[in-house]
C-alpha atoms as a PDB file:
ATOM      1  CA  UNK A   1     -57.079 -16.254  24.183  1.00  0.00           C
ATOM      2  CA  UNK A   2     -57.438 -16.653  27.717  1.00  0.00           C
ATOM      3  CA  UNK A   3     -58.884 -20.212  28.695  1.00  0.00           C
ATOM      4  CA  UNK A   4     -59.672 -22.582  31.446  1.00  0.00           C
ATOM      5  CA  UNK A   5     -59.833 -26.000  30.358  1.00  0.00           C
ATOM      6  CA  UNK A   6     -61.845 -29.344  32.070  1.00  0.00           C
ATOM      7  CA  UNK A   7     -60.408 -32.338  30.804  1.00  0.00           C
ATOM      8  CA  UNK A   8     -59.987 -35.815  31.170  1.00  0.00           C
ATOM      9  CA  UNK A   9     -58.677 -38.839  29.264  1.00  0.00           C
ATOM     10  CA  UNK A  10     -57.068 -39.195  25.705  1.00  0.00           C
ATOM     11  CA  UNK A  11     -59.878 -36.887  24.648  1.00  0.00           C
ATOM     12  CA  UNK A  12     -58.468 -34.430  27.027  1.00  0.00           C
ATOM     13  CA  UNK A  13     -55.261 -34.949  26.510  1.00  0.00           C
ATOM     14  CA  UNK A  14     -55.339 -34.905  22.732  1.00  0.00           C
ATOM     15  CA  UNK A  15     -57.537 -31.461  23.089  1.00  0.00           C
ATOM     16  CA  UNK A  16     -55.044 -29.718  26.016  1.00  0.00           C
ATOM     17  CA  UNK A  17     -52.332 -30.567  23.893  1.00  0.00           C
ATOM     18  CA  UNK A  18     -53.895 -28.893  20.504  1.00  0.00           C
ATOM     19  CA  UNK A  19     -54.559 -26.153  22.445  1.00  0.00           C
ATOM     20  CA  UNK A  20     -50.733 -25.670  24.256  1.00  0.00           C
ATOM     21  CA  UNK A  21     -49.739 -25.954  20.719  1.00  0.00           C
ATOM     22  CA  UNK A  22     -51.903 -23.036  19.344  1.00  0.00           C
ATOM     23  CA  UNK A  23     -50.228 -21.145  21.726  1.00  0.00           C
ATOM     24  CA  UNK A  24     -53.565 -20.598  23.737  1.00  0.00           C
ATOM     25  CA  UNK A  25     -52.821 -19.041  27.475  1.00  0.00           C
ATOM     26  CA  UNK A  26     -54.374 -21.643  29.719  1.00  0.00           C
ATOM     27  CA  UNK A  27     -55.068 -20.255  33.174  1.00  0.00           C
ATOM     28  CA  UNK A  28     -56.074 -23.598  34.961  1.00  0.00           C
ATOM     29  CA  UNK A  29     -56.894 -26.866  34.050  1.00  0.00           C
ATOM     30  CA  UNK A  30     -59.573 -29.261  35.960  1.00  0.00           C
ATOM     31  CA  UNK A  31     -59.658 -32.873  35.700  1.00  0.00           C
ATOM     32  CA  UNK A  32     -60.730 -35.834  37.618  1.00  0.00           C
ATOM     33  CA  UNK A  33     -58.349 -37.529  40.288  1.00  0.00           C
ATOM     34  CA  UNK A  34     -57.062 -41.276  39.193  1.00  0.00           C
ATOM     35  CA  UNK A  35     -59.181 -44.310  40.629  1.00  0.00           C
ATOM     36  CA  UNK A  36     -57.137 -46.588  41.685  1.00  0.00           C
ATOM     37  CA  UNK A  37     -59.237 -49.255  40.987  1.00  0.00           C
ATOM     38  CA  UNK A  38     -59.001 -48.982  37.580  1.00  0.00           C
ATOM     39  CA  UNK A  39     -56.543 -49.621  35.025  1.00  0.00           C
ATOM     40  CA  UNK A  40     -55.659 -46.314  33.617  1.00  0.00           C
ATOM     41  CA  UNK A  41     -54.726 -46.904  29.750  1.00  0.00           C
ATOM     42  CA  UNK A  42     -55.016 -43.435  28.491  1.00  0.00           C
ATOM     43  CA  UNK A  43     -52.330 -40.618  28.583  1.00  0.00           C
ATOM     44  CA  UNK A  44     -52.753 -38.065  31.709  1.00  0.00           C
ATOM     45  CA  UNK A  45     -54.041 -34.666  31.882  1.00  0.00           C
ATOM     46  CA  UNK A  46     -52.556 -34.199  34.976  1.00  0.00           C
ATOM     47  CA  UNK A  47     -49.171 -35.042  33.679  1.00  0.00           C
ATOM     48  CA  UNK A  48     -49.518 -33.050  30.528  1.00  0.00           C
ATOM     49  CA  UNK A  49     -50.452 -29.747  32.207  1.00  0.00           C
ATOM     50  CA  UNK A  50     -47.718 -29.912  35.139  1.00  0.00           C
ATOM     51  CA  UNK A  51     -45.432 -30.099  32.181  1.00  0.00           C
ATOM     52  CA  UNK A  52     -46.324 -27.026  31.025  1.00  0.00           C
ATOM     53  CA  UNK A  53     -46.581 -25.463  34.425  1.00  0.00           C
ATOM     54  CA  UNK A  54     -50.160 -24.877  34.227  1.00  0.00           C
ATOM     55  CA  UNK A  55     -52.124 -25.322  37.465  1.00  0.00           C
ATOM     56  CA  UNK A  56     -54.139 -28.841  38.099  1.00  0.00           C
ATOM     57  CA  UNK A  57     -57.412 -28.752  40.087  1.00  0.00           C
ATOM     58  CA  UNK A  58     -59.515 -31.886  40.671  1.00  0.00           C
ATOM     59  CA  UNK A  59     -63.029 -30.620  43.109  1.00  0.00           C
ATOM     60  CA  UNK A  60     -64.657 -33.396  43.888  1.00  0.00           C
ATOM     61  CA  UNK A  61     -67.553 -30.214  43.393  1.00  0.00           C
ATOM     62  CA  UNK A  62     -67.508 -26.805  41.973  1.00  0.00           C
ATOM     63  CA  UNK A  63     -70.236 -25.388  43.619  1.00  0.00           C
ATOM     64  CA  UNK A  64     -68.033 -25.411  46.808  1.00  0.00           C
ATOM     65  CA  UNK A  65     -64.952 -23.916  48.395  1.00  0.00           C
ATOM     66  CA  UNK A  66     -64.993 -21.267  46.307  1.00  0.00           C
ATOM     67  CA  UNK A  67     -64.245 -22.588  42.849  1.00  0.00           C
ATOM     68  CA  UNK A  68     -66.975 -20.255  40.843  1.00  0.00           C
ATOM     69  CA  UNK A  69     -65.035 -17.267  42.526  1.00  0.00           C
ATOM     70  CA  UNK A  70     -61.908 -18.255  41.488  1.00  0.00           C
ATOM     71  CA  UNK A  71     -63.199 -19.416  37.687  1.00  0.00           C
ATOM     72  CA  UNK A  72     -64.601 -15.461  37.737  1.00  0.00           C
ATOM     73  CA  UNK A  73     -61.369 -14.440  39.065  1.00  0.00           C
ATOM     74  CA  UNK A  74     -59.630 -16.458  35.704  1.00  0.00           C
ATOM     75  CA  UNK A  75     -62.172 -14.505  33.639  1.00  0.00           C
ATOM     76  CA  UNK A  76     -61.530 -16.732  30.471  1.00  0.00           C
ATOM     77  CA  UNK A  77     -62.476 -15.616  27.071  1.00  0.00           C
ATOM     78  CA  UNK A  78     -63.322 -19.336  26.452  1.00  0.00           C
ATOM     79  CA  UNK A  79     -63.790 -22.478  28.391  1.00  0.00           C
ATOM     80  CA  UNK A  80     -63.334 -25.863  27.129  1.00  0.00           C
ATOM     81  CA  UNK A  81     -64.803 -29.213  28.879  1.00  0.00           C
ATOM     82  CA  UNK A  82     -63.319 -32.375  26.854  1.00  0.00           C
ATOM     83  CA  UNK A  83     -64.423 -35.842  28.338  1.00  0.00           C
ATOM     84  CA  UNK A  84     -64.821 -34.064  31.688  1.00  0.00           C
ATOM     85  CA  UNK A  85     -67.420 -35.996  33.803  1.00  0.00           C
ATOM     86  CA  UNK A  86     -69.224 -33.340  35.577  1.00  0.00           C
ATOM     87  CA  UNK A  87     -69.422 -31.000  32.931  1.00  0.00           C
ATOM     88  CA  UNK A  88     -68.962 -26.930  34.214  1.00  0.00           C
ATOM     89  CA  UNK A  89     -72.053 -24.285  34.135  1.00  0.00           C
ATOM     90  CA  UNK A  90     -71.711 -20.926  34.463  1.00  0.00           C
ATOM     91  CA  UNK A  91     -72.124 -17.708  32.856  1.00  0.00           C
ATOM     92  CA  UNK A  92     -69.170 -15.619  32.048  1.00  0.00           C
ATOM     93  CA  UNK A  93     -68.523 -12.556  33.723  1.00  0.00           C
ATOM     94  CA  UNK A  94     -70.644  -9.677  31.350  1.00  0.00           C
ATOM     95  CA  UNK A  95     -71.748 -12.056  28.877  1.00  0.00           C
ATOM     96  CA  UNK A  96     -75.008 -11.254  27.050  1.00  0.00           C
ATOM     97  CA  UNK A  97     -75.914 -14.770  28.127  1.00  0.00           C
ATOM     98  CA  UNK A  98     -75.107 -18.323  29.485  1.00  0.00           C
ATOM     99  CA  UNK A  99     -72.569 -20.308  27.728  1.00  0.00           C
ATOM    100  CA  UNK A 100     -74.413 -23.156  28.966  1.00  0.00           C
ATOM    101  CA  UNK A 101     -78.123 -23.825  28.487  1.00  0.00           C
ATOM    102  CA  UNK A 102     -77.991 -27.343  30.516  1.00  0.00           C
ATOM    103  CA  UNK A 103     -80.609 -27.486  33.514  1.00  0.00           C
ATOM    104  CA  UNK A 104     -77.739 -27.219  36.056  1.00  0.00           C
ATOM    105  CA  UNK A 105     -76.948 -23.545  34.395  1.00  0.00           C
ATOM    106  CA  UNK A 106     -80.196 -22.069  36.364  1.00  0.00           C
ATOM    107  CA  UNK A 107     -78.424 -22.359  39.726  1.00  0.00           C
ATOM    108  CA  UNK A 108     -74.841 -22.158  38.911  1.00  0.00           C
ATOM    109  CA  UNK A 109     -74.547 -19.716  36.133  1.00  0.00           C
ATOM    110  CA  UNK A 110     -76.820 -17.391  39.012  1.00  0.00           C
ATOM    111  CA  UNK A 111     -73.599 -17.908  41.614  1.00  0.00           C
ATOM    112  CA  UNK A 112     -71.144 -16.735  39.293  1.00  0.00           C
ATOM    113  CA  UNK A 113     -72.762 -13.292  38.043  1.00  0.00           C
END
């Protein structure tokens, strides 16, 4: 099971790591750059993935510099968003339909066909 996963916080953490341990093959993993100005309590994405050796991305937007080629270019059988603050649209390459029915989806998912 091929997968790209967005993720942030314990939530993300908790749910990356469930998924490493199912043995799934994660082909990138997006999360949200660190504020500085404020005090991180929970366990890191970031940290968790680079010690797997998956890559870490962290757009400030997707709809730029290329991302939706490169999340076609993954071609995941799933993706997962856990606790991810802008949450990913976009249709999979030759699905029957979107796997997101949010209002962003009518632009987005219509860049990545």
């Amino acid at each position: 099971m091929r997968t790209v996963v967005f993720a942030y916080q314990d939530v993300g953490y908790v749910c990356l790591d469930a998924l490493l341990g199912l043995g799934a093959e994660v082909a990138a993993v997006f999360t949200h750059d660190d504020d500085p100005a404020e005090r991180i309590w929970f366990r890191s994405v970031r940290r968790l993935a680079e010690q797997h050796g998956l890559p870490v991305y962290a757009p400030e937007r997707l709809d730029s510099g290329g991302w939706l080629e490169r999340l076609r270019g993954w071609d995941p059988d799933f993706i997962f968003s856990f606790y991810y603050r802008r949450t990913p649209c976009w249709r999979r390459p030759g699905a029957a339909r979107s796997i997101c029915t949010a209002r962003c989806c009518r632009n987005t998912a219509a860049a990545v066909r």
